[in-house]
Protein backbone atom coordinates (compact mmCIF):
# COMPACT_ATOMS: atom_id res chain seq x y z
CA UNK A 1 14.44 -12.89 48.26
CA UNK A 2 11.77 -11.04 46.86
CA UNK A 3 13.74 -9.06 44.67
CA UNK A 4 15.07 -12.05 43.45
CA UNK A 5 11.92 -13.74 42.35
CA UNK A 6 10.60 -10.12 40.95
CA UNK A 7 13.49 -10.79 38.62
CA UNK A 8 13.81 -14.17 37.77
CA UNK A 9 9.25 -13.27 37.06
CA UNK A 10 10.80 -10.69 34.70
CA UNK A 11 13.30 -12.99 32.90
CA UNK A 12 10.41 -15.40 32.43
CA UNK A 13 8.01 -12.81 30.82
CA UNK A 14 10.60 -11.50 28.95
CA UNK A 15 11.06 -15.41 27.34
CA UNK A 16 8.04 -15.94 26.77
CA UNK A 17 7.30 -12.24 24.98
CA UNK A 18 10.38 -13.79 22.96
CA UNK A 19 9.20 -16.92 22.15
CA UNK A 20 5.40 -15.68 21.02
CA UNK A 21 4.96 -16.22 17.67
CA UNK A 22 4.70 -12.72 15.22
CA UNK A 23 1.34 -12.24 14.54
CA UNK A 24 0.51 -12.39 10.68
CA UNK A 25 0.11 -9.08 8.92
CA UNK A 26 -3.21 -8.97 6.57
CA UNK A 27 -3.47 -6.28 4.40
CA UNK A 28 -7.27 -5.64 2.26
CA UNK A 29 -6.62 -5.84 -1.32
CA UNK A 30 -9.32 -3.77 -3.29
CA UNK A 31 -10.61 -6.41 -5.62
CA UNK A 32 -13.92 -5.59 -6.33
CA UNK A 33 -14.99 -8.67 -4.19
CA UNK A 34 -14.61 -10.33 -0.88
CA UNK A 35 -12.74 -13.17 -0.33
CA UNK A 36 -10.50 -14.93 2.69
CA UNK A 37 -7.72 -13.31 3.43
CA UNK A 38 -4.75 -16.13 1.66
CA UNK A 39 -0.97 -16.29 1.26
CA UNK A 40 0.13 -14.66 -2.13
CA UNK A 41 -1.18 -17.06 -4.62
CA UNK A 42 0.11 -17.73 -8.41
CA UNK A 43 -2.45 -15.59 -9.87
CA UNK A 44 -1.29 -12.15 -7.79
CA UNK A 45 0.61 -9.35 -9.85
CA UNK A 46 3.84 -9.40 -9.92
CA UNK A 47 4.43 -5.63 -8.16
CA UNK A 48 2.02 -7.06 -5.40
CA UNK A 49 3.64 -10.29 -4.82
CA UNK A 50 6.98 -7.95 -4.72
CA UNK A 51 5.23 -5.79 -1.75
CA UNK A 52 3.58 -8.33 0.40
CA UNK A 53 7.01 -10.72 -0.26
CA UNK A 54 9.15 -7.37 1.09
CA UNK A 55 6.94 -7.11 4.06
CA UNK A 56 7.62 -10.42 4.90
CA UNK A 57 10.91 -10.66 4.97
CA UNK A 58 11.08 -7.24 6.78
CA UNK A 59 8.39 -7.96 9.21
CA UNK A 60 9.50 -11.73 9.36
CA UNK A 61 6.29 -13.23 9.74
CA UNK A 62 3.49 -14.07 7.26
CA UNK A 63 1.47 -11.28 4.97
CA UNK A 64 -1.65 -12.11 3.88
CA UNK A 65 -3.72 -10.34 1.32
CA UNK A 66 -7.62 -10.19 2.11
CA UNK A 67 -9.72 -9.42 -0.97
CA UNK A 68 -12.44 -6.59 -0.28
CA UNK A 69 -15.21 -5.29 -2.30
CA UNK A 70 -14.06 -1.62 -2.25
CA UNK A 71 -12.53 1.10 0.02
CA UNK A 72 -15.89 1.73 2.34
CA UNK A 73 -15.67 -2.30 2.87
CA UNK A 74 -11.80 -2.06 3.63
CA UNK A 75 -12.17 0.40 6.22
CA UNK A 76 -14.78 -1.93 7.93
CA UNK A 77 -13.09 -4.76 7.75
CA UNK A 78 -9.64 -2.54 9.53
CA UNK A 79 -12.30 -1.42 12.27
CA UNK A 80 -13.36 -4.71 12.98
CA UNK A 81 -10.00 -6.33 13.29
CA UNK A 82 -10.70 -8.52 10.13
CA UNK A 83 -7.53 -7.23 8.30
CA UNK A 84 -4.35 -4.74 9.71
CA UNK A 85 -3.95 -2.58 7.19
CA UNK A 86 -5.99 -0.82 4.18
CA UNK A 87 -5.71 1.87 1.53
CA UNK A 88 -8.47 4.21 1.98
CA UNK A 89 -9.26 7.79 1.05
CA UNK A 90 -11.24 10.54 2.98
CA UNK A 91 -15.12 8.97 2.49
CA UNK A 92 -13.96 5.42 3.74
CA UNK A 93 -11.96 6.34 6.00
CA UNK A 94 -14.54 9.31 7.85
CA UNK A 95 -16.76 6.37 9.72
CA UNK A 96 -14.11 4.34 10.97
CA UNK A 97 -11.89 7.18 11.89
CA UNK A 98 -12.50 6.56 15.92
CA UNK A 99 -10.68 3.19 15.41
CA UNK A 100 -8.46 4.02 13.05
CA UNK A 101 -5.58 6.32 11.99
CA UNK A 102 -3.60 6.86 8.74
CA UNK A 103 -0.04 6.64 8.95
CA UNK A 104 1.43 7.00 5.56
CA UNK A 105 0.37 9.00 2.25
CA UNK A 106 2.63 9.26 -0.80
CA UNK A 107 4.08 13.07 -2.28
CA UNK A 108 3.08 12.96 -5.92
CA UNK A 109 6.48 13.35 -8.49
CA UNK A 110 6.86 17.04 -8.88
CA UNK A 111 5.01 17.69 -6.47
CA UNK A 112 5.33 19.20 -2.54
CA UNK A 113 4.52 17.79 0.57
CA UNK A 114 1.78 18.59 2.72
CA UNK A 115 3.20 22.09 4.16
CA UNK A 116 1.05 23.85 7.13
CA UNK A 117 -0.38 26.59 5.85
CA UNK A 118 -0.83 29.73 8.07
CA UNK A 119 -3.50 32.83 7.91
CA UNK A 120 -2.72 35.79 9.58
CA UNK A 121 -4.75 38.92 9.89
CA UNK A 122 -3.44 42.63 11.91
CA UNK A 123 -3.79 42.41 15.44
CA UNK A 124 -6.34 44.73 15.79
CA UNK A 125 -8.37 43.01 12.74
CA UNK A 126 -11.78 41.75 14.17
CA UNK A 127 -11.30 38.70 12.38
CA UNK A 128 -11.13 35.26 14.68
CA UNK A 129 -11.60 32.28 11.99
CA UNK A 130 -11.61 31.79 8.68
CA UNK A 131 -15.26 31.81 7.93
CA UNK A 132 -14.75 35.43 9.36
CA UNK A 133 -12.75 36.32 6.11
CA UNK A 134 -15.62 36.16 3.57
CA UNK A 135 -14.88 38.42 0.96
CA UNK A 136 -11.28 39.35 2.75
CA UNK A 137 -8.81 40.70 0.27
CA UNK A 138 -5.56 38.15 0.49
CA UNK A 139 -1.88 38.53 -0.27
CA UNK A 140 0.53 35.74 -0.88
CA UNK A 141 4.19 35.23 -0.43
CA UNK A 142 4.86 34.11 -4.42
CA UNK A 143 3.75 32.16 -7.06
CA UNK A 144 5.59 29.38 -6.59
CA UNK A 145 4.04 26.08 -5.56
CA UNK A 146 4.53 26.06 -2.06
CA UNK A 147 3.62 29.59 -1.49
CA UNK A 148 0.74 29.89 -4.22
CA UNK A 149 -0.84 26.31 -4.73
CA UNK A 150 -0.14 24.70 -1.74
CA UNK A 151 -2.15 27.27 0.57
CA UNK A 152 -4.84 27.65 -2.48
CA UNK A 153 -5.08 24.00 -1.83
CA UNK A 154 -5.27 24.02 1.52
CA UNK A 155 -8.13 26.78 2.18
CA UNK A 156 -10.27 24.87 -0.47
CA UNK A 157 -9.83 21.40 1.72
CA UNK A 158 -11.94 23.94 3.99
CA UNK A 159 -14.25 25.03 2.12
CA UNK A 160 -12.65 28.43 1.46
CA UNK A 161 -11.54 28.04 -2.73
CA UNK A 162 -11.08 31.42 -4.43
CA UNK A 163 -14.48 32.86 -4.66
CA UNK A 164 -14.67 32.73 -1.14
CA UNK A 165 -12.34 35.47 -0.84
CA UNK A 166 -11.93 39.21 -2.43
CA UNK A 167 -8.86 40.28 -4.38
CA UNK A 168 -5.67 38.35 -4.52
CA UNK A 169 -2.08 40.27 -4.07
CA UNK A 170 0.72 37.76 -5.11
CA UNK A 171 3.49 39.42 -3.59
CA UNK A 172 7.05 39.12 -4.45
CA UNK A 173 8.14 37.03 -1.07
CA UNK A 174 7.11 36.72 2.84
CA UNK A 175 8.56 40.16 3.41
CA UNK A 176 7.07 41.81 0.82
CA UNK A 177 3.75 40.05 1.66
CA UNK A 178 3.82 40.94 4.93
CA UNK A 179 4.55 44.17 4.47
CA UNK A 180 1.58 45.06 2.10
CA UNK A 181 -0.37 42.88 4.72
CA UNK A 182 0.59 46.08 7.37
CA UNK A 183 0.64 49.02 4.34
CA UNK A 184 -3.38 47.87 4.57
CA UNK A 185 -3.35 46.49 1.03
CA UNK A 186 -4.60 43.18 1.85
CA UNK A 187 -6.74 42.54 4.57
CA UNK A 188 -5.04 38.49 5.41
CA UNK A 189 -1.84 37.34 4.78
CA UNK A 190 -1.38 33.54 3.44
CA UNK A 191 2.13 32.08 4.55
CA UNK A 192 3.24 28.24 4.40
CA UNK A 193 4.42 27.34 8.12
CA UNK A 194 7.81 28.06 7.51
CA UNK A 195 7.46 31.53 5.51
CA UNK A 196 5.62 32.05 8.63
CA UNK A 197 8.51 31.38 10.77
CA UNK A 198 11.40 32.61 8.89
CA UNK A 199 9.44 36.24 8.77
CA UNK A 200 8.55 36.17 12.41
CA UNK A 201 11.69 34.65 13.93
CA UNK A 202 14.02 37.66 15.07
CA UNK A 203 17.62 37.71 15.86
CA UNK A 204 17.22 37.35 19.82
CA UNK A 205 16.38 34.65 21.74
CA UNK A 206 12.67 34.73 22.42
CA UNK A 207 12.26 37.61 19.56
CA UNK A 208 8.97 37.56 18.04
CA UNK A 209 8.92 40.21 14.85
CA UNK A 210 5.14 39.53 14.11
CA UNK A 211 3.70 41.02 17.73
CA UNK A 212 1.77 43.21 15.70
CA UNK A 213 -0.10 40.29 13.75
CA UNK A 214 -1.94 37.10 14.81
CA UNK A 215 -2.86 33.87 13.22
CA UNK A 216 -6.56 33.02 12.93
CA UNK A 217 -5.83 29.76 11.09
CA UNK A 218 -3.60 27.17 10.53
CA UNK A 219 -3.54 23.86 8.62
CA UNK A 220 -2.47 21.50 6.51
CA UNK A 221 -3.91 20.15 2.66
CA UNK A 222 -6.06 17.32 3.44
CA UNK A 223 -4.76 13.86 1.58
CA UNK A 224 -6.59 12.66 -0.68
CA UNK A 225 -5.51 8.61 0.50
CA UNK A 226 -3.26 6.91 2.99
CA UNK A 227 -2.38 3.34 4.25
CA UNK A 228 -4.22 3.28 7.82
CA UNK A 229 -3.98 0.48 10.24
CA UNK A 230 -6.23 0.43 13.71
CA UNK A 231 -5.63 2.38 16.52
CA UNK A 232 -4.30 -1.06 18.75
CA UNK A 233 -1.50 -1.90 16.39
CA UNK A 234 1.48 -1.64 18.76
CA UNK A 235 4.02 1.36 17.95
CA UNK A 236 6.99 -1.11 17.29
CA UNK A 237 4.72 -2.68 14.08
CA UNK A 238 3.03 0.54 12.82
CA UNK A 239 6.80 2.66 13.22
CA UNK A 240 8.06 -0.78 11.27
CA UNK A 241 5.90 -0.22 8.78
CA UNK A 242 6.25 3.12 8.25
CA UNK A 243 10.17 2.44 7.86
CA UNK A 244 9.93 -0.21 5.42
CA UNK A 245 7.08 1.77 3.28
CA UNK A 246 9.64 5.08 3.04
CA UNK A 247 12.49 3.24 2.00
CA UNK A 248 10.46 1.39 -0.51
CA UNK A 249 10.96 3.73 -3.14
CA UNK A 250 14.97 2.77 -3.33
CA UNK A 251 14.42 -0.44 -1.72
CA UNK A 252 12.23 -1.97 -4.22
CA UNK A 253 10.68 -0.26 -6.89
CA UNK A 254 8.15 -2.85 -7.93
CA UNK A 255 6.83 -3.20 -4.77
CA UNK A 256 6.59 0.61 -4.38
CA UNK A 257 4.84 0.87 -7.56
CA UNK A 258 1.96 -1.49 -6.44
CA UNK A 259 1.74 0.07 -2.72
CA UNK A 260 2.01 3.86 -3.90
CA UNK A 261 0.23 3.62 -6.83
CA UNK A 262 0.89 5.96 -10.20
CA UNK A 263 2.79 8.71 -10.22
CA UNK A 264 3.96 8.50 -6.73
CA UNK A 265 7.29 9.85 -5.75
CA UNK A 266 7.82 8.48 -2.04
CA UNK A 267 5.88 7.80 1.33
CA UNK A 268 5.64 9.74 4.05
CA UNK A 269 4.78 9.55 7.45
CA UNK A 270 1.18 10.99 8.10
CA UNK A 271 -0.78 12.12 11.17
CA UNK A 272 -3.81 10.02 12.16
CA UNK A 273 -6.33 12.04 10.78
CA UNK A 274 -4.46 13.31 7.65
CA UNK A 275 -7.81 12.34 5.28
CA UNK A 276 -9.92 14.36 7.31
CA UNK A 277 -10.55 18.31 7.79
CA UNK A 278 -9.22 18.84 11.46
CA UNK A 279 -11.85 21.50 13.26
CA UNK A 280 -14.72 22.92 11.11
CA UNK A 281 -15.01 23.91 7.29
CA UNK A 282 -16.34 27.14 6.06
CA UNK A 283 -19.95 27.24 5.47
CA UNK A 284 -20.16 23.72 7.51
């Protein structure tokens, strides 16, 4: 008997879970000035009405847009539960980053995503950090993007640009980089993650070909913006939104135009703390 009423309890929950009504999605709209947060109105743009009209349908429940003063008064009004999601970039998004979390930035056309970057110093290099490398002599894997701007880019985020550092080796690939790394013709070697893993990765199980070297840092370009939401949204909205944000780009254009903004290629999912430097900065 008590199983049975354990499950007809659950059958009852699980109706009325069913029946509750989808809570309205409110999204700050960067106006310039406040306002209540409204249905898309006649005045909107068309790309915008396009976005929050997609979101509806795929969400099926009402999107409202909030007008908000700028991105500093966005990210307050996501922290205090006044609106559900907001574009923001690093210096809104710093003081409300215990409540909230970015989940989607766009890759620029052309451009590469944010790779992991990885510095790696000789075992028996005194080296721990990268503040340790002050003056350090550096080689990299090539001068193609992901191997020449992507970790320049990266070790700036951190407060380590170019005159941080000594001479600079561009090397013909990983292996060659690694092996002037060992030759002693750079003191640090400056790999995306998976240079790193291709040169380290050996033909047995469990084979590790870079025993004789050790990473000191590793991490990725900060973004420069990203949709966040707060950390309560439940995971089935924020993974629905991240979904129906990169598919956008094929699904509707003129929506994607409006939510990525110019010269955006696609979305892609983020970590939470993607617009912020994750452990300290050089010199901080």
């Amino acid at each position: 008997m008590k199983r049975l009423l354990l499950a007809a309890g659950a059958v009852l929950l699980s109706a009325a879970q069913a029946q509750a009504p989808v809570l309205p999605l409110r999204i700050a709209d960067i106006t310039g000035q406040a306002g209540p947060c409204a249905p898309p109105g006649a005045d909107l743009p068309a790309a915008q009405r396009a976005y929050v009209e997609l979101l509806a349908q795929r969400l099926d429940t009402d999107v409202l847009s909030c007008p908000v003063a700028d991105a500093a008064s966005a990210a307050r009004a996501l922290a205090s539960g006044a609106v559900d999601l907001a574009r923001l970039d690093g210096a809104a998004f710093g003081p409300v980053s215990g409540e909230t979390r970015s989940i989607l930035t766009t890759r620029a056309t052309g451009d590469l995503n944010r790779l992991p970057v990885v510095v790696a110093v000789p075992r028996a290099a005194s080296a721990q950090s990268l503040g340790d490398l002050a003056g350090a002599s550096l080689v990299f894997a090539g001068a193609q993007k992901a191997n020449l701007d992507v970790p320049r880019r990266a070790l700036a985020d951190y407060g380590a640009a170019d005159a941080f550092f000594g001479a600079q080796i561009v090397a013909r690939d990983h292996e060659d980089a690694a092996t002037r790394l060992r030759a002693g013709q750079a003191q640090a070697l400056v790999l995306h993650a998976g240079a790193w893993q291709k040169l380290c990765r050996g033909d047995q199980p469990g084979e590790d070909l870079c025993e004789d070297l050790r990473v000191v840092w590793r991490q990725r370009p900060v973004a420069k913006g990203a949709w966040a939401i707060r950390t309560d949204m439940s995971d089935d909205r924020r993974f629905r939104l991240i979904g129906i944000h990169v598919a956008m780009h094929n699904e509707s254009p003129q929506a994607f135009a409006w939510a990525a903004g110019e010269g955006a290629a696609e979305f892609e999912p983020t970590e939470a703390k993607a617009l912020l430097a994750q452990g300290p900065t050089v010199g901080s």
